[in-house]
C-alpha atoms as a PDB file:
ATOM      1  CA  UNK A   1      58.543  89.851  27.253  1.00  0.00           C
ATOM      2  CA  UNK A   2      58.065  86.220  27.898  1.00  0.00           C
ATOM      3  CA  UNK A   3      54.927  85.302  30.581  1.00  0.00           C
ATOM      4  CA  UNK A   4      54.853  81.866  32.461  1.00  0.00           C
ATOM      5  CA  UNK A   5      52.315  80.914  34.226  1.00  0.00           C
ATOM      6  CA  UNK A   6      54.418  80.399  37.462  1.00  0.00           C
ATOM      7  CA  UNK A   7      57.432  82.359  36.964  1.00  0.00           C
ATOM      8  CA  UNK A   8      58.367  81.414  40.717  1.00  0.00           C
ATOM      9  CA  UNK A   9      59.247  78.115  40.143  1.00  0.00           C
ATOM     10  CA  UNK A  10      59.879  78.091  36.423  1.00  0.00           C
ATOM     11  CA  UNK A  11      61.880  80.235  33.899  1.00  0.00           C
ATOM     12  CA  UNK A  12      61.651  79.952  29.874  1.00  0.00           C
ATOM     13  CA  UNK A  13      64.544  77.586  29.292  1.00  0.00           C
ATOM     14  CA  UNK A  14      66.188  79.855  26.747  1.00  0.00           C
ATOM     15  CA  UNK A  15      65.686  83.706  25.121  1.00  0.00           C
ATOM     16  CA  UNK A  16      62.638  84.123  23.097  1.00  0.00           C
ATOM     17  CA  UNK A  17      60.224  86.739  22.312  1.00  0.00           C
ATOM     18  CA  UNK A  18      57.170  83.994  22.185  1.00  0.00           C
ATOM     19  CA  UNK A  19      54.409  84.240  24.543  1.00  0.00           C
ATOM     20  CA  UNK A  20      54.788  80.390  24.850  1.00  0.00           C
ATOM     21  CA  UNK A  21      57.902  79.569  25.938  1.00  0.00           C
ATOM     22  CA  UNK A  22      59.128  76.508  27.219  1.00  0.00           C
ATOM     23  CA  UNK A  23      58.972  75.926  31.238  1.00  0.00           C
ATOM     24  CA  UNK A  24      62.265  74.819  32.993  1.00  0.00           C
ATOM     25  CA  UNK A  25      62.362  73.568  36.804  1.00  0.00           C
ATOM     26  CA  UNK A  26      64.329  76.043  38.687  1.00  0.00           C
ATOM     27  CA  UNK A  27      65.786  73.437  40.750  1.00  0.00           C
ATOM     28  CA  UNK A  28      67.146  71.655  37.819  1.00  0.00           C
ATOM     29  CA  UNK A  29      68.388  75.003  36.501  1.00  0.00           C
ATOM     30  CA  UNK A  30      70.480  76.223  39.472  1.00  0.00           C
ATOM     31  CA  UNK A  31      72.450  72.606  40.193  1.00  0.00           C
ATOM     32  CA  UNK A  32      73.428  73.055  36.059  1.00  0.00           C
ATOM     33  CA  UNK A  33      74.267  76.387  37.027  1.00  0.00           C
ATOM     34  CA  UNK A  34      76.730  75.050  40.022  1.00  0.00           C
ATOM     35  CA  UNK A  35      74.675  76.495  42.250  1.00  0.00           C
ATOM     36  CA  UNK A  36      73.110  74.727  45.428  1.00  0.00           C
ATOM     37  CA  UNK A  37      69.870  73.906  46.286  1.00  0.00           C
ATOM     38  CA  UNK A  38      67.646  73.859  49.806  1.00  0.00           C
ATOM     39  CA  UNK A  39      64.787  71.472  51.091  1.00  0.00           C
ATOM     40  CA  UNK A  40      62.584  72.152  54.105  1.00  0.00           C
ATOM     41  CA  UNK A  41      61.114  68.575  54.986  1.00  0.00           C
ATOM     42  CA  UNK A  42      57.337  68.335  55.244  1.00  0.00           C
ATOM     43  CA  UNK A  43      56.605  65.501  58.220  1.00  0.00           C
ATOM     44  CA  UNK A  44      52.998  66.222  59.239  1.00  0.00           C
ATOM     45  CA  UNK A  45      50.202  65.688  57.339  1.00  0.00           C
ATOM     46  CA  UNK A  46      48.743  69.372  56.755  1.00  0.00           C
ATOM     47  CA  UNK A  47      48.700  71.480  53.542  1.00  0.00           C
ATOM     48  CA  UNK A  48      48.350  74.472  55.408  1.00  0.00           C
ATOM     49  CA  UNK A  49      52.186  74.148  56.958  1.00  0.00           C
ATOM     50  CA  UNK A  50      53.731  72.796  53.689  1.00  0.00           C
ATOM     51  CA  UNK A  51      52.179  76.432  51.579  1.00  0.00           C
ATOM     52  CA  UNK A  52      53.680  78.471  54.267  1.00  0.00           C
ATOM     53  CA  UNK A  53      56.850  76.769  54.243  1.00  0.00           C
ATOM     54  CA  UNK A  54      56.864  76.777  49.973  1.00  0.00           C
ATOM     55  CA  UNK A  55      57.114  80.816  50.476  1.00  0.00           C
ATOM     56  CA  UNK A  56      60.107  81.080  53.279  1.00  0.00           C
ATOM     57  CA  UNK A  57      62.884  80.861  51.064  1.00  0.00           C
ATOM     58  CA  UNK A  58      64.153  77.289  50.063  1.00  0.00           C
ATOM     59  CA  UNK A  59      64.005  75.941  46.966  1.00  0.00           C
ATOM     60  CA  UNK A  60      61.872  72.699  47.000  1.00  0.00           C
ATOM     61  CA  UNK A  61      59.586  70.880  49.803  1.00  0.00           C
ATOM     62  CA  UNK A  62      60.435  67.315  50.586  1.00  0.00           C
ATOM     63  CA  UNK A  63      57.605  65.299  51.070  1.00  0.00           C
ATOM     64  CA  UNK A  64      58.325  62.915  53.528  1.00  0.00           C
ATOM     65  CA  UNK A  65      56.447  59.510  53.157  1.00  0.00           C
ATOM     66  CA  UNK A  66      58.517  57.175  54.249  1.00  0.00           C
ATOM     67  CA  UNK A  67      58.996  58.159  57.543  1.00  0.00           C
ATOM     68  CA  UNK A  68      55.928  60.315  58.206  1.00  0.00           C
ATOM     69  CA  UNK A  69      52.308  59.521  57.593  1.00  0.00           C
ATOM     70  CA  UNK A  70      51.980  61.656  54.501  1.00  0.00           C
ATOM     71  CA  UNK A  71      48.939  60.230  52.527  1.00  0.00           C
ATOM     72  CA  UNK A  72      48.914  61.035  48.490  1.00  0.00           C
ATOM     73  CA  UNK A  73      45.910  62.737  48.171  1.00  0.00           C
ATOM     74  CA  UNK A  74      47.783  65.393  51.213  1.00  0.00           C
ATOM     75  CA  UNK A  75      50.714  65.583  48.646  1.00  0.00           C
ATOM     76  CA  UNK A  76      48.423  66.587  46.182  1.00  0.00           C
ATOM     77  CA  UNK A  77      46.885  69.044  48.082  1.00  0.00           C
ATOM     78  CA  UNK A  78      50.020  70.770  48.757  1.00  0.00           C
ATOM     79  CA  UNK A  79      50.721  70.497  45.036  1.00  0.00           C
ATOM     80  CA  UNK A  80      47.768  72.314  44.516  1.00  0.00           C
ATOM     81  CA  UNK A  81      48.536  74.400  46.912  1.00  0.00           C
ATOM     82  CA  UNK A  82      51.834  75.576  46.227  1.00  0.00           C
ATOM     83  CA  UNK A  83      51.080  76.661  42.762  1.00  0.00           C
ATOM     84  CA  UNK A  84      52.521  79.841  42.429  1.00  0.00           C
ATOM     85  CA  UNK A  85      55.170  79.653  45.374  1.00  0.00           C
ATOM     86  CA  UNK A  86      58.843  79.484  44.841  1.00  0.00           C
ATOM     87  CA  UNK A  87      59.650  76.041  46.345  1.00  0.00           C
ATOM     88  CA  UNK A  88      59.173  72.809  44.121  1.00  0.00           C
ATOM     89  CA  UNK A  89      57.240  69.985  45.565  1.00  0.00           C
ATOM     90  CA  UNK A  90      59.342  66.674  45.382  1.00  0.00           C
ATOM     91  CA  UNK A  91      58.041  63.150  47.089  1.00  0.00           C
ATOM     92  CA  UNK A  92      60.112  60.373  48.898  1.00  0.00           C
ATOM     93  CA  UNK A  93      57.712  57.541  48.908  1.00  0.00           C
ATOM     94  CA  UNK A  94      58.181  54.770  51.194  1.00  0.00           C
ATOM     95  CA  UNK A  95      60.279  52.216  48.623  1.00  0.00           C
ATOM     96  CA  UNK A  96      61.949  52.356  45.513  1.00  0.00           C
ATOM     97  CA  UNK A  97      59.036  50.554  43.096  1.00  0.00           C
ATOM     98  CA  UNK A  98      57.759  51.512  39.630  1.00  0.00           C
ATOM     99  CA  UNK A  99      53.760  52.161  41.019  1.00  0.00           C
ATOM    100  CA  UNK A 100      54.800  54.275  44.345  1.00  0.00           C
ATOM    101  CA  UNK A 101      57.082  56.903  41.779  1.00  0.00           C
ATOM    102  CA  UNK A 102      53.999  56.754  39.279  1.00  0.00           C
ATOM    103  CA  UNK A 103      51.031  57.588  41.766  1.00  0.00           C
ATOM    104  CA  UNK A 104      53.605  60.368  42.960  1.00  0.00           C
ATOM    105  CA  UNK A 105      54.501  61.893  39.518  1.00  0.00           C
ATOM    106  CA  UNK A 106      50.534  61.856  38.293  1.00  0.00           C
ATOM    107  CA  UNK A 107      49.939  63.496  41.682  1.00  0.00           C
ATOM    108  CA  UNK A 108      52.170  66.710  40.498  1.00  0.00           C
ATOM    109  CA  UNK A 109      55.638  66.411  42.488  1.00  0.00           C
ATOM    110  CA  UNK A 110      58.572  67.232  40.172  1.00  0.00           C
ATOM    111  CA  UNK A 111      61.082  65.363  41.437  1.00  0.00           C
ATOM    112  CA  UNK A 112      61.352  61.680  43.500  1.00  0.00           C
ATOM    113  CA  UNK A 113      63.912  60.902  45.962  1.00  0.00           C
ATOM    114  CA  UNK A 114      64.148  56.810  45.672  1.00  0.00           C
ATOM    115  CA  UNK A 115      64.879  55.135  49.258  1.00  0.00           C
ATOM    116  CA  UNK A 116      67.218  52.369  49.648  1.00  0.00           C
ATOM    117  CA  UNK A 117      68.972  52.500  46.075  1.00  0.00           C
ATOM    118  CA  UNK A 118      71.594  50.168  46.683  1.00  0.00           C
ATOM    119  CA  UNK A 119      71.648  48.186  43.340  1.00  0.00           C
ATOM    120  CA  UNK A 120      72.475  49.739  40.184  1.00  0.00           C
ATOM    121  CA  UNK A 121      69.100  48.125  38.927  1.00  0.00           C
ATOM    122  CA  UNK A 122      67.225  49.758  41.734  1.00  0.00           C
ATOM    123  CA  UNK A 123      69.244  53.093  39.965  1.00  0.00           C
ATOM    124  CA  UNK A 124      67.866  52.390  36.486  1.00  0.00           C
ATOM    125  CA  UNK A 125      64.406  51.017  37.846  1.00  0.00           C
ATOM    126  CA  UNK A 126      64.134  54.941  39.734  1.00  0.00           C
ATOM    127  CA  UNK A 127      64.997  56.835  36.343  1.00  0.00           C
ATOM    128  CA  UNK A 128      62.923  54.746  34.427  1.00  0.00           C
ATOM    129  CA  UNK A 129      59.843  55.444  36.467  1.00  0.00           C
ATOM    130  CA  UNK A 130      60.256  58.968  35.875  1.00  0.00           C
ATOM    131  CA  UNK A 131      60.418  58.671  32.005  1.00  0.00           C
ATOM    132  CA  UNK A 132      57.853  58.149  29.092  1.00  0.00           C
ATOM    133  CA  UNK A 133      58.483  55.468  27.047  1.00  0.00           C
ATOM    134  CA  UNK A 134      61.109  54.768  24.726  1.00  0.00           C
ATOM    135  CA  UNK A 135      63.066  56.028  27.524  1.00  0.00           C
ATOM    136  CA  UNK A 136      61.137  54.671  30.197  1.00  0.00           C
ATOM    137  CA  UNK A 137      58.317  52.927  31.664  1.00  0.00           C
ATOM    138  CA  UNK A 138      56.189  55.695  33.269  1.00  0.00           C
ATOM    139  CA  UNK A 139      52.836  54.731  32.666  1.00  0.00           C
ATOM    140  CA  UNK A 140      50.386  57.226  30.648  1.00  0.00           C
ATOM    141  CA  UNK A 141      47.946  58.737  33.049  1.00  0.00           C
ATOM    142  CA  UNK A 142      49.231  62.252  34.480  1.00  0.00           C
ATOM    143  CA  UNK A 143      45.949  63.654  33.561  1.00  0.00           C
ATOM    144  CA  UNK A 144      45.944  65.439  37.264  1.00  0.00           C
ATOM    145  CA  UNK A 145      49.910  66.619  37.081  1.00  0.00           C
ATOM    146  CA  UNK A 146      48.913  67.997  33.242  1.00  0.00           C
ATOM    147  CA  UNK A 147      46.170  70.434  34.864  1.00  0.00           C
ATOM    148  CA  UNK A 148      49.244  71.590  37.580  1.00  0.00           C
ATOM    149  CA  UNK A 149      51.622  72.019  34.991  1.00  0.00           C
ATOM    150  CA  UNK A 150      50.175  73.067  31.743  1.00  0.00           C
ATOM    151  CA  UNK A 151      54.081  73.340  30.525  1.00  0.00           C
ATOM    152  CA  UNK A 152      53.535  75.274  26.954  1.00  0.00           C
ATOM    153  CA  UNK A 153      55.659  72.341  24.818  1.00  0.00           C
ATOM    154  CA  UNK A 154      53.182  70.074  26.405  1.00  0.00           C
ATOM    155  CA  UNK A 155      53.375  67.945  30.166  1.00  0.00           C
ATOM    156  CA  UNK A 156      54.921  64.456  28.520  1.00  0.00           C
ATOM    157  CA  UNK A 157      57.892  66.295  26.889  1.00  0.00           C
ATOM    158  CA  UNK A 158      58.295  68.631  30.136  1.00  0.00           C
ATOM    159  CA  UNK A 159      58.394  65.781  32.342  1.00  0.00           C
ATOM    160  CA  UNK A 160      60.843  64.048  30.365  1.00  0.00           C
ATOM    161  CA  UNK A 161      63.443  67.016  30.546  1.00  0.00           C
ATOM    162  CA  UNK A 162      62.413  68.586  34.076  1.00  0.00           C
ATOM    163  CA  UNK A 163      61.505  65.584  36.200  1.00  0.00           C
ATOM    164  CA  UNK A 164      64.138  64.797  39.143  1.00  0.00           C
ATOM    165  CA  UNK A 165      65.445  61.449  39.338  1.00  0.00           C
ATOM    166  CA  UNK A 166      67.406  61.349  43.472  1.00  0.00           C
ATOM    167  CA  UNK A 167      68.674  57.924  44.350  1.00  0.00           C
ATOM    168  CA  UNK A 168      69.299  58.076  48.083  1.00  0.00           C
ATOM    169  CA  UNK A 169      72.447  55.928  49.098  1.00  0.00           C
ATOM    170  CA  UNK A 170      72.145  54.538  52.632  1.00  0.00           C
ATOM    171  CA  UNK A 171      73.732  51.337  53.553  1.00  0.00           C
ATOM    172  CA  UNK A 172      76.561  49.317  52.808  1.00  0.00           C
ATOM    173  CA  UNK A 173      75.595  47.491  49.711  1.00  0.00           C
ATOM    174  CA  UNK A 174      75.170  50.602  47.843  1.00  0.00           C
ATOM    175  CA  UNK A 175      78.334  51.916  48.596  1.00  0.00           C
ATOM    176  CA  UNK A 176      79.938  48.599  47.401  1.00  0.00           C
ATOM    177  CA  UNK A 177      78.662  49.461  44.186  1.00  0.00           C
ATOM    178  CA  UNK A 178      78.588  53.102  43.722  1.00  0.00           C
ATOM    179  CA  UNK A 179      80.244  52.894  40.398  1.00  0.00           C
ATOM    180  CA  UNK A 180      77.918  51.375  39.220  1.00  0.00           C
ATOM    181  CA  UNK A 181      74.847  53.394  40.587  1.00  0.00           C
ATOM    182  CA  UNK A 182      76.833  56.262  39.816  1.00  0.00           C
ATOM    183  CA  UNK A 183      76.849  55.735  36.365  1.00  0.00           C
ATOM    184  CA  UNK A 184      73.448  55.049  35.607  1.00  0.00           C
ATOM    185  CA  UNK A 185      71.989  57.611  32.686  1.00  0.00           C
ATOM    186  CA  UNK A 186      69.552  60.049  33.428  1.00  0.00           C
ATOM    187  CA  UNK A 187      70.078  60.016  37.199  1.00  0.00           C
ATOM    188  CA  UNK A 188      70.309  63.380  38.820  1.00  0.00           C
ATOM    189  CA  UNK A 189      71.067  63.476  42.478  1.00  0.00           C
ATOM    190  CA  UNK A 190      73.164  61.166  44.544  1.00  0.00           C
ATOM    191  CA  UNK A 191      71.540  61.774  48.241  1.00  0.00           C
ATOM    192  CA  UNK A 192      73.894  60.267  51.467  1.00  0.00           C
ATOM    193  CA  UNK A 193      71.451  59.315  53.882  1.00  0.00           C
ATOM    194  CA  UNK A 194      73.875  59.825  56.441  1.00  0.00           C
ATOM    195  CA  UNK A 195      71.964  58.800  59.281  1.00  0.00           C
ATOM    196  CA  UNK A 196      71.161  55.072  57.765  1.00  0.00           C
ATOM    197  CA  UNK A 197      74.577  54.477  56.767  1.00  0.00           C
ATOM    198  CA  UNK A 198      75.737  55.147  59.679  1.00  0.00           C
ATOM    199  CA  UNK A 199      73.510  52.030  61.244  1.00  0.00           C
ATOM    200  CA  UNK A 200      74.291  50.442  58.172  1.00  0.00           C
ATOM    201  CA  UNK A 201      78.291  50.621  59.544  1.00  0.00           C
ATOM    202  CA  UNK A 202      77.485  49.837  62.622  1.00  0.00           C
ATOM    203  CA  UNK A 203      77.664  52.860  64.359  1.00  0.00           C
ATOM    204  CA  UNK A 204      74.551  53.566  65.506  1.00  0.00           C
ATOM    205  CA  UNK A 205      73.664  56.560  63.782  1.00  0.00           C
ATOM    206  CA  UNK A 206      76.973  58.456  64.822  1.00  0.00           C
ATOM    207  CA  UNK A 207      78.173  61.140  62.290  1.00  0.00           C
ATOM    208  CA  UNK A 208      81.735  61.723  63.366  1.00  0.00           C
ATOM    209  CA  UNK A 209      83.722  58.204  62.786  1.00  0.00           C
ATOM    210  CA  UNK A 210      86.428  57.301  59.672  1.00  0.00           C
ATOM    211  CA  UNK A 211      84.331  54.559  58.622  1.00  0.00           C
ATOM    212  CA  UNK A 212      81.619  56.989  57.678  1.00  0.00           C
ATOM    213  CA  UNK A 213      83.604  59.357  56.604  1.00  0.00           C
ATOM    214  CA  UNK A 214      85.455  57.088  54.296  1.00  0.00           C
ATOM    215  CA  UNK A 215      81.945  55.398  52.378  1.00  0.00           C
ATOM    216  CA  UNK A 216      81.147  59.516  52.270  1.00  0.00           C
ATOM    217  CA  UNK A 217      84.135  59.919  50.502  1.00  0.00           C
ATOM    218  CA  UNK A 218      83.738  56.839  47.868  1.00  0.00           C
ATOM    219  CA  UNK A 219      80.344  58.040  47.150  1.00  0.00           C
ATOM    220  CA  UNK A 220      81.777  61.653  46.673  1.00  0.00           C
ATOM    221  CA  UNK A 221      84.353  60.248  43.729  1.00  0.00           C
ATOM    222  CA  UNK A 222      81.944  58.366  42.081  1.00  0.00           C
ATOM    223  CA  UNK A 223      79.295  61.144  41.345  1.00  0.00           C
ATOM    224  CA  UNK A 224      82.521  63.003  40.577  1.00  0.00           C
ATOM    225  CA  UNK A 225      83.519  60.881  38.010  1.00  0.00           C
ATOM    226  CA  UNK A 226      80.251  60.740  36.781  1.00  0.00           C
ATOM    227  CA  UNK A 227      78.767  64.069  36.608  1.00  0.00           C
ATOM    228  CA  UNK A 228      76.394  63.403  38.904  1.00  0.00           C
ATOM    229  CA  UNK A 229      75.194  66.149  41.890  1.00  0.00           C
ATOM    230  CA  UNK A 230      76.109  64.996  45.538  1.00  0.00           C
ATOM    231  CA  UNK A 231      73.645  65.661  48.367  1.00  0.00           C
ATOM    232  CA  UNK A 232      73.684  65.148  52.372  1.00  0.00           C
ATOM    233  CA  UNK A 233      71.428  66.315  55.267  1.00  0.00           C
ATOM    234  CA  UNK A 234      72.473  69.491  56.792  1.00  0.00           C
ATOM    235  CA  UNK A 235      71.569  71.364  59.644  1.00  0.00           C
ATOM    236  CA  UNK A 236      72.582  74.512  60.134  1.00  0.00           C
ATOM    237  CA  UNK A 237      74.358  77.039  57.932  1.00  0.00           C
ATOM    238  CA  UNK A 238      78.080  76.066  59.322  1.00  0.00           C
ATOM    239  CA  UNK A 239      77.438  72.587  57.852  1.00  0.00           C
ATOM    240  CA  UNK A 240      76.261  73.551  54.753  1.00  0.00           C
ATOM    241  CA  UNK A 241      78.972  75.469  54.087  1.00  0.00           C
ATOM    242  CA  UNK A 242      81.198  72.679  55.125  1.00  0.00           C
ATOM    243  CA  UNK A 243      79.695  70.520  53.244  1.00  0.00           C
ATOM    244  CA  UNK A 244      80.091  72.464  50.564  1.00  0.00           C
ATOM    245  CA  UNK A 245      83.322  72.706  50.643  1.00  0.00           C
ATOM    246  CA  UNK A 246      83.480  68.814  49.870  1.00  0.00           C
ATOM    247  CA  UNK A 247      81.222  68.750  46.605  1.00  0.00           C
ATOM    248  CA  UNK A 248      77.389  68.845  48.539  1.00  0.00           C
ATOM    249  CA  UNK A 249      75.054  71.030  45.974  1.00  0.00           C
ATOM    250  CA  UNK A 250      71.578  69.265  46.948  1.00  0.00           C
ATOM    251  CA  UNK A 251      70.648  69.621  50.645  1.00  0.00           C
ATOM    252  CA  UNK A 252      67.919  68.565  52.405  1.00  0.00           C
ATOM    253  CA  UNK A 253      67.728  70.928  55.541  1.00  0.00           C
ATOM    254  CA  UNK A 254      65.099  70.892  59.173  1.00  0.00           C
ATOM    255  CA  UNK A 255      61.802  69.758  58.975  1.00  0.00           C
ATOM    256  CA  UNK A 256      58.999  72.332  59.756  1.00  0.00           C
ATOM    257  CA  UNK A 257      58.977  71.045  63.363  1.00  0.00           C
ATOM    258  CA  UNK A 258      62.512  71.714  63.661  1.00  0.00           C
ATOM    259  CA  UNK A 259      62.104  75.326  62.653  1.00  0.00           C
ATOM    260  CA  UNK A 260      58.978  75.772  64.895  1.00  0.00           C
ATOM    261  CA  UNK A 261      61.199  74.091  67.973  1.00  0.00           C
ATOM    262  CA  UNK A 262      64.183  76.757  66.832  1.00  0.00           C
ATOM    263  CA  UNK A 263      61.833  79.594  66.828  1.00  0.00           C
ATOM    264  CA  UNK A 264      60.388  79.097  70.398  1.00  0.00           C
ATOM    265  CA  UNK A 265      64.157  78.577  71.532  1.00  0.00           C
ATOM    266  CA  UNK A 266      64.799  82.005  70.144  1.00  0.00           C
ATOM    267  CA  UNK A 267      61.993  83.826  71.599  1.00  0.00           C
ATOM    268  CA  UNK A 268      62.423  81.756  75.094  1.00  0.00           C
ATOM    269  CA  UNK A 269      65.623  80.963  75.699  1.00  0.00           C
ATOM    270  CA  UNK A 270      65.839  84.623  76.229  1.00  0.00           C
ATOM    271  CA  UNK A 271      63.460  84.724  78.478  1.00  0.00           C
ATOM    272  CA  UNK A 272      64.895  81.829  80.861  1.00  0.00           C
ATOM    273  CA  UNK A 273      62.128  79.391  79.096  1.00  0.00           C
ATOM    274  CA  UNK A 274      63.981  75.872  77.875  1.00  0.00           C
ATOM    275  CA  UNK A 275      62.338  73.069  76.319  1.00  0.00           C
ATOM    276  CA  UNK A 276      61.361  70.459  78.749  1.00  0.00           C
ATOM    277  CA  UNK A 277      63.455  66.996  78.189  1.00  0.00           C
ATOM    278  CA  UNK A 278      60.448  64.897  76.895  1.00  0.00           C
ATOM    279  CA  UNK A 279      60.050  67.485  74.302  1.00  0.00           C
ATOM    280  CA  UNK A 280      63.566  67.841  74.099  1.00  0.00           C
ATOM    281  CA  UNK A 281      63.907  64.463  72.871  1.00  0.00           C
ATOM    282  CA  UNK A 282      64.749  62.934  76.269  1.00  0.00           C
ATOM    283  CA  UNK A 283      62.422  60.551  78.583  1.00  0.00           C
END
């Protein structure tokens, strides 16, 4: 019988009868599997939420720093903290540069979802941050992700093979030259922000126009033609399934304060209890 330390989140990458077998991330195994993957986003700046939300079911946590005020030593408290729990901690720092992935990766998270990737340098620049030399330029210093993951063939060659490399496309330039991004080695996830490219078109954020549609579907035959996995927001379980319909494996869901603003409409709404508008969203 093969024993991992965290059999939640990883699985011995092939049949053995060793005590010591290699450690595979999950996440990375079910997209080669075909199968699709689901992120709860972590916006507030409390370990407590993010371990509760690493044992409800999805797949990975997306730390959101670019848009919330997660610190790093919070992320690697809830790396700490999830140890053991099914979901896999991955970061989105606030830019795509060598030091933010670095500081992230020697902080624990397993995967990094790269802002802004609209060059294909930008695209090499992300998976080369999340690789040891000769095949990148990750810097030697993971002495605090090591005592997370004490993988059994070692951290270095672990993070090599399990790391996630997710390039997040999101305005016009990149979709210029998705080819090109597409194509870039070692790159895992293509991720639509959907919402940014929108602006980036000119419409204001709206998700139902042709032009949107139509940079969706360029950046849908490129990771095609590339082997690459497609991802998108989603909502609710009617768009997921939609989406994937279209290609979508890799979706990044509600964040916990959506699901605690569904829950109370669920147990009020009943009740004759509605959200007021400033909570709502409205003024």
């Amino acid at each position: 019988m093969v024993v991992t330390k965290n059999p939640a989140v990883f699985m011995p990458s092939k049949a053995s009868i060793a005590p010591a077998a290699a450690w595979e991330n999950l996440v990375k195994a079910r997209l080669r599997q075909g199968q699709s993957v689901f992120g709860v986003v972590i916006a507030v700046n409390n370990v407590e939420v993010a371990a509760h939300a690493a044992g409800l079911g999805f797949d990975f946590l997306w730390l959101e720093m670019e848009h919330a005020p997660l610190a790093l030593e919070t992320v690697r408290n809830i790396v700490l903290a999830t140890r053991g729990l099914p979901a896999v901690p991955f970061a989105r720092p606030p830019v795509n540069e060598l030091w933010t992935a670095k500081r992230l990766l020697d902080a624990g998270v397993l995967g990094v979802i790269f802002p802004f990737t609209r060059t294909p340098e930008l695209a090499r620049q992300a998976v080369a941050a999340c690789r040891y030399p000769p095949a990148g330029l990750r810097g030697s210093g993971a002495d605090l992700a090591q005592m997370r993951w004490p993988a059994p063939q070692g951290y270095h060659d672990f993070a090599d093979d399990n790391v996630l490399v997710i390039a997040v496309v999101e305005d016009t330039r990149a979709v210029d030259q998705i080819e090109e991004i597409a194509a870039t080695p070692g790159l895992d996830v293509l991720f639509i922000g959907t919402s940014d490219l929108s602006f980036s078109l000119g419409l204001r954020g709206a998700q139902d126009h042709p032009r949107l549609d139509a940079a969706v579907a360029k950046i849908l035959a490129a990771g095609r033609k590339y082997g690459k996995v497609l991802g998108r927001p989603a909502r609710s379980a009617a768009e997921v399934q939609r989406f994937q319909d279209q290609g979508f494996r890799f979706f990044m869901t509600a964040t916990e304060l959506d699901l605690m603003a569904a829950g109370a409409d669920q147990l009020l709404g009943p009740l004759g209890r509605s959200r007021p508008a400033a909570a709502a969203g409205g003024l």
